[in-house]
C-alpha atoms as a PDB file:
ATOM      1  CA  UNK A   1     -20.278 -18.881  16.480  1.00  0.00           C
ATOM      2  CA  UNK A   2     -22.224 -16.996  13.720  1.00  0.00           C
ATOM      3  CA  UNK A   3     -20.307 -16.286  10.747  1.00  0.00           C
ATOM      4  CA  UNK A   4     -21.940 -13.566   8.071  1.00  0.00           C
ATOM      5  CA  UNK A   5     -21.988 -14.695   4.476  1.00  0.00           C
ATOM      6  CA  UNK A   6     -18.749 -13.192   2.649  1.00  0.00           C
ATOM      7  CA  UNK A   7     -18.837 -12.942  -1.126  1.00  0.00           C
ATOM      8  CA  UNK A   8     -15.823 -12.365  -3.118  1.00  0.00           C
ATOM      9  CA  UNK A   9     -15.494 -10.628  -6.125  1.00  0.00           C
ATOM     10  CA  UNK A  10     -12.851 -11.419  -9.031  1.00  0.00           C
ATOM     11  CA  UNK A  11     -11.102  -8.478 -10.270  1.00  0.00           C
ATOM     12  CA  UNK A  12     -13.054  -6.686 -13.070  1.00  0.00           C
ATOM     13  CA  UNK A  13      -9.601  -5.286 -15.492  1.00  0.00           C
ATOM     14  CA  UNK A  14     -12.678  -3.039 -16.776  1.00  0.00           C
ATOM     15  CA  UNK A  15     -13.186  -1.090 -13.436  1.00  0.00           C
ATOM     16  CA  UNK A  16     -10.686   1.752 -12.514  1.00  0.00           C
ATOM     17  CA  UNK A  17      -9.239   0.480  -8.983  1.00  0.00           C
ATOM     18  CA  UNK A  18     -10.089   1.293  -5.669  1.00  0.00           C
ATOM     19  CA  UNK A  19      -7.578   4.728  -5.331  1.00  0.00           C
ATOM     20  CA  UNK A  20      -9.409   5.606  -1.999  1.00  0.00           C
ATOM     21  CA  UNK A  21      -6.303   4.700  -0.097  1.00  0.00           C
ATOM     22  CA  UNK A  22      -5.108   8.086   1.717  1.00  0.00           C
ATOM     23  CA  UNK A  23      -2.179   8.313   3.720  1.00  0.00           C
ATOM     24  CA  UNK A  24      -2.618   9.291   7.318  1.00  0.00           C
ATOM     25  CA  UNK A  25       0.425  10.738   6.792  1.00  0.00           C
ATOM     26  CA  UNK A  26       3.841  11.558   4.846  1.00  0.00           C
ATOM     27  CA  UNK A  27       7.304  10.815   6.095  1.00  0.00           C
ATOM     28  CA  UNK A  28       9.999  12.653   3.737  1.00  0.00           C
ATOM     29  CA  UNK A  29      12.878  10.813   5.693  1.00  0.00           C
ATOM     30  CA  UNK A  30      11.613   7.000   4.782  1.00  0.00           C
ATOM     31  CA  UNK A  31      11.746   5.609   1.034  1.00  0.00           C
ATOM     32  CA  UNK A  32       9.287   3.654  -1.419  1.00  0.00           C
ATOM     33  CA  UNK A  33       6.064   2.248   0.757  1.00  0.00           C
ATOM     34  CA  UNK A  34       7.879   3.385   4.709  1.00  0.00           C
ATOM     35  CA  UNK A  35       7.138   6.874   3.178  1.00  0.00           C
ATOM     36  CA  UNK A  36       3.345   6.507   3.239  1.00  0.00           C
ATOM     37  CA  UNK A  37       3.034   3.575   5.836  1.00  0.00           C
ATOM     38  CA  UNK A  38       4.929   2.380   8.813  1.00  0.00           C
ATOM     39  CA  UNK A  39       7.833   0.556   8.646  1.00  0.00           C
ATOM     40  CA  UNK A  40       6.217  -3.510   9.845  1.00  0.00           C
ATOM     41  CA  UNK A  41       3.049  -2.636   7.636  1.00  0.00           C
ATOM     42  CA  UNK A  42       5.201  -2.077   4.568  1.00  0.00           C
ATOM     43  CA  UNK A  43       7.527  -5.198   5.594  1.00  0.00           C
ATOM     44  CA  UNK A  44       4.406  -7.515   5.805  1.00  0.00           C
ATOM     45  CA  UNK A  45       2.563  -6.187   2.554  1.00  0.00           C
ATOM     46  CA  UNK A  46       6.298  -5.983   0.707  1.00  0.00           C
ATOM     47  CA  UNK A  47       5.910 -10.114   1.864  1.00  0.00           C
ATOM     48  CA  UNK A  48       2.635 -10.720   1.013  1.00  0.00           C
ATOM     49  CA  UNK A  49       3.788  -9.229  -2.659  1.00  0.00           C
ATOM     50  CA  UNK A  50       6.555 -11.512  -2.927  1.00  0.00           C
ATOM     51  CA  UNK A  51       4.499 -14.447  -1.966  1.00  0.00           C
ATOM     52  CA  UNK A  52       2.344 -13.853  -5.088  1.00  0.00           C
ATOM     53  CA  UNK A  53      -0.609 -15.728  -4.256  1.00  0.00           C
ATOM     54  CA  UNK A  54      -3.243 -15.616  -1.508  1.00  0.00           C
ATOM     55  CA  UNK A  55      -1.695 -16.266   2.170  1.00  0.00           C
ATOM     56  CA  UNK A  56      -2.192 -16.750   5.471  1.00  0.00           C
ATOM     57  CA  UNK A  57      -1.164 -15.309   8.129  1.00  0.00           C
ATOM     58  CA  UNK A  58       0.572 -18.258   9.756  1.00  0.00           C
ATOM     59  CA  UNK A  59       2.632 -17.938   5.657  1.00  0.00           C
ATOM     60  CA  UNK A  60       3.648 -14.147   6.304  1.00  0.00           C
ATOM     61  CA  UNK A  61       4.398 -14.834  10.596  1.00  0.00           C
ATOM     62  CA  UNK A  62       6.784 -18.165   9.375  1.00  0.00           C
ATOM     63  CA  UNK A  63       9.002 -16.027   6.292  1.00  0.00           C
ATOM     64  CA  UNK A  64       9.577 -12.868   8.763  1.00  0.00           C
ATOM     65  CA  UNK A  65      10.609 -14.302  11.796  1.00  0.00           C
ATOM     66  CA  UNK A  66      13.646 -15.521  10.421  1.00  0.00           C
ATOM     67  CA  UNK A  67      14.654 -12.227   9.295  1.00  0.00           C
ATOM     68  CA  UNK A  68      13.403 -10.391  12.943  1.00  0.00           C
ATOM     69  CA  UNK A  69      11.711 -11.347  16.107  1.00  0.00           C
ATOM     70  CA  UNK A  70       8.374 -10.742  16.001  1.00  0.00           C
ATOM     71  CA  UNK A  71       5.181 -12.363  16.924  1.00  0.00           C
ATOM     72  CA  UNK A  72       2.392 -14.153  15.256  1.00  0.00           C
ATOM     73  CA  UNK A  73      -0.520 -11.733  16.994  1.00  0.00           C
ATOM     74  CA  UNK A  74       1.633  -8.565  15.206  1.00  0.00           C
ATOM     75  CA  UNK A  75       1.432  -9.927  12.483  1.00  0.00           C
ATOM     76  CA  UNK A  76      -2.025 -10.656  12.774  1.00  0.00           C
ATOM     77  CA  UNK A  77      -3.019  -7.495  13.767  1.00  0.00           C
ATOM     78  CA  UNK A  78      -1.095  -5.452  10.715  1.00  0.00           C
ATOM     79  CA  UNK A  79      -2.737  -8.059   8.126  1.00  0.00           C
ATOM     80  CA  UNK A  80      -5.709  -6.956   9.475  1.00  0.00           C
ATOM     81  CA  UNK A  81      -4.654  -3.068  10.012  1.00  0.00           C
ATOM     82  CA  UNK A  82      -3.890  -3.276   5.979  1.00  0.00           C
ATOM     83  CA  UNK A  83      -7.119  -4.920   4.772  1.00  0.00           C
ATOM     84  CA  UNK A  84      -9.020  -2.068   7.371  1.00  0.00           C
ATOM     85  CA  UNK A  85      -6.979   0.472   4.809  1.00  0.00           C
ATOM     86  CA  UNK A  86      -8.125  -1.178   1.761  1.00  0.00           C
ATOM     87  CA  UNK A  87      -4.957  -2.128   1.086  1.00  0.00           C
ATOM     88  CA  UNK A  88      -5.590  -6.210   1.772  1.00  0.00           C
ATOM     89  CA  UNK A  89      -8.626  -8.165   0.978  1.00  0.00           C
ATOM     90  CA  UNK A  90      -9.726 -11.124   2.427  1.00  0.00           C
ATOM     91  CA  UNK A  91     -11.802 -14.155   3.082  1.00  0.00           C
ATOM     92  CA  UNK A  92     -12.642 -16.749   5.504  1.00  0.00           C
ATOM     93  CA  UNK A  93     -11.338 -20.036   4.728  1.00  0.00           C
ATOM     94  CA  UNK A  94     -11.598 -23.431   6.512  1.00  0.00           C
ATOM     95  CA  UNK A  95      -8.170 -24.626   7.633  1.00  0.00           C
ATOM     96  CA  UNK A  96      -7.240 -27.301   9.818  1.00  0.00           C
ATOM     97  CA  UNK A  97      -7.157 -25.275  13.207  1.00  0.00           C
ATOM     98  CA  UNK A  98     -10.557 -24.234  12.044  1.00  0.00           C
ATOM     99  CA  UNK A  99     -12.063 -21.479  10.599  1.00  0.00           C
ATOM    100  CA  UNK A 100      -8.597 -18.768   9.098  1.00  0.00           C
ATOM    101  CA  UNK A 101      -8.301 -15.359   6.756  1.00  0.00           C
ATOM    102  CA  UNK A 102      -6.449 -15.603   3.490  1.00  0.00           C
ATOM    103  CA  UNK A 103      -4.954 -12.538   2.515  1.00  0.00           C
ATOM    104  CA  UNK A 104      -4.111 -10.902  -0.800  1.00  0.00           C
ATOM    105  CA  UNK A 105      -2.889  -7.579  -2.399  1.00  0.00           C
ATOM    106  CA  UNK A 106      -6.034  -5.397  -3.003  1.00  0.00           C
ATOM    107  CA  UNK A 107      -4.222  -3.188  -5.076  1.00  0.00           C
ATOM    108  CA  UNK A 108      -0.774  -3.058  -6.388  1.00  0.00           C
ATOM    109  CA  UNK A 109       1.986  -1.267  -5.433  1.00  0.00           C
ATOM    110  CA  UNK A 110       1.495   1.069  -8.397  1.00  0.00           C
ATOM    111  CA  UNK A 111      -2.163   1.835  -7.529  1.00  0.00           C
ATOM    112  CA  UNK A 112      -0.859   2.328  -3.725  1.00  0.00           C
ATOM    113  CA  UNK A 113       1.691   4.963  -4.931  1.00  0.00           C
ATOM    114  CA  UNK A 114      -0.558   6.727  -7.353  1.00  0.00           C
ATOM    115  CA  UNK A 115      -3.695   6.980  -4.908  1.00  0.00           C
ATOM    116  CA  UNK A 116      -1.038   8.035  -2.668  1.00  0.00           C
ATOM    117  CA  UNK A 117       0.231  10.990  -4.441  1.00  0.00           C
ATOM    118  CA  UNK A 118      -3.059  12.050  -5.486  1.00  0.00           C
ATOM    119  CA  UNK A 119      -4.121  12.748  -2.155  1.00  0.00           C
ATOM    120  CA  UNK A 120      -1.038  14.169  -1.085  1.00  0.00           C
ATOM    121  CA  UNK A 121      -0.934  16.400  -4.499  1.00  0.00           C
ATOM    122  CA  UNK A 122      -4.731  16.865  -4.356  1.00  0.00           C
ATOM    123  CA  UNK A 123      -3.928  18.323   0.096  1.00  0.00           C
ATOM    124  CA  UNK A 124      -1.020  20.124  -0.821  1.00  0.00           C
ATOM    125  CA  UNK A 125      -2.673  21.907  -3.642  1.00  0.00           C
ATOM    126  CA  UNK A 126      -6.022  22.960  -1.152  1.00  0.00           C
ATOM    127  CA  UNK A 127      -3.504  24.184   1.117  1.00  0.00           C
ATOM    128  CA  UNK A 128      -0.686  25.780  -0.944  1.00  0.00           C
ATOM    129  CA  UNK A 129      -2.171  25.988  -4.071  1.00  0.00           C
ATOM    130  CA  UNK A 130       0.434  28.913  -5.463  1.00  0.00           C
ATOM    131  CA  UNK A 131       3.341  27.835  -3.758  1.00  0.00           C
ATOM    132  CA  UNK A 132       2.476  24.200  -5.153  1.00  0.00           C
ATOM    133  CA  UNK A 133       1.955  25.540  -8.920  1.00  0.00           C
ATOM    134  CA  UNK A 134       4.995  28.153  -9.077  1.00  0.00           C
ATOM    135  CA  UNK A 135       7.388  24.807  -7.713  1.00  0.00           C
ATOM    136  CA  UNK A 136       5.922  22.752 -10.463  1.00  0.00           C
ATOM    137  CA  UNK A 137       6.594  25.037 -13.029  1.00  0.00           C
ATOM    138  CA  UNK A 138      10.115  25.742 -11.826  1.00  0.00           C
ATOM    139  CA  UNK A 139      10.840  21.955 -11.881  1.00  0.00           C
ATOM    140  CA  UNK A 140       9.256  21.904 -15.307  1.00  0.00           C
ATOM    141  CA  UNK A 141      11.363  24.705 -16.403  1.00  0.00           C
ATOM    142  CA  UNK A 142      14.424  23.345 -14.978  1.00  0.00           C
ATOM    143  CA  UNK A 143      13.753  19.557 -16.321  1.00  0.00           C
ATOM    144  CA  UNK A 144      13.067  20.750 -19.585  1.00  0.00           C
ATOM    145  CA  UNK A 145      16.966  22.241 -19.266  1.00  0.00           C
ATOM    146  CA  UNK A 146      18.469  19.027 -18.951  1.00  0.00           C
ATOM    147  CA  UNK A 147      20.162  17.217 -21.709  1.00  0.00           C
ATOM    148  CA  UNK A 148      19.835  20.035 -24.053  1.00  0.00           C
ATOM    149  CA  UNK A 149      24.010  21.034 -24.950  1.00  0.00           C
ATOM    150  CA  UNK A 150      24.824  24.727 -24.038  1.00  0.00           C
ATOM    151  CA  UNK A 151      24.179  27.129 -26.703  1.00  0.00           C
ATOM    152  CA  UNK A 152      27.387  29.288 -26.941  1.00  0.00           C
END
């Protein structure tokens, strides 16, 4: 088997982050990271967070299926769903089965979230520009109304 040379790059805290991460869609009925991705892919990168380092996918497959039934080849494929969204990096390591991906946050949930609502903001505005503007400006409005005591 040929395997093409991978080269990994360190984060550079001087480069603005990768906020090319657009939804393929919104779901107003789900919270937090269900709202912009399914509900497993958010499960397994909500994991991979709380794991904190670089992991495997034989790491993520062990901590979930205590909490659900669910296969190692799902997880598998939404590690590698995630890292085709730019969401996960990864690299080829050498582990005792042979050759195995290590996984890690590409971005964090803050970047997701804000490249997120860009491109949400940035389709809602092409498409209702007016509507979009005259809302914000109400909410403004009405925000700026809060907390203030009622003049009598």
């Amino acid at each position: 088997m040929f395997l093409y040379p991978i080269v990994i790059t360190e984060p550079d805290s001087n480069k603005m982050p990768d906020e090319n991460y657009a939804p393929s869609g919104y779901r107003i009925d789900r919270k937090e990271l269900e709202a912009i991705l399914g509900p497993l892919e958010a499960d397994v990168l909500n994991e991979v967070y709380e794991m904190g380092k670089p992991v495997r996918v034989r790491e993520v497959y062990e901590k979930m299926k205590g909490e659900r039934k669910i296969a190692y080849t799902t997880v598998m494929s939404t590690m590698d769903t995630l890292f085709g969204k730019g969401i996960l990096d990864r690299k080829v390591t050498e582990g005792r089965g042979g050759l195995l991906y290590v996984y890690w946050p590409k971005m964090t949930r803050a970047e997701i979230e804000k490249s997120a609502v860009k491109h949400i903001m940035d389709s809602l505005m092409k498409n209702f520009g007016e509507a979009v503007t005259s809302y914000l400006i109400d909410m403004d409005n009405t925000n700026k109304g809060k907390g203030r005591p009622k003049e009598d």
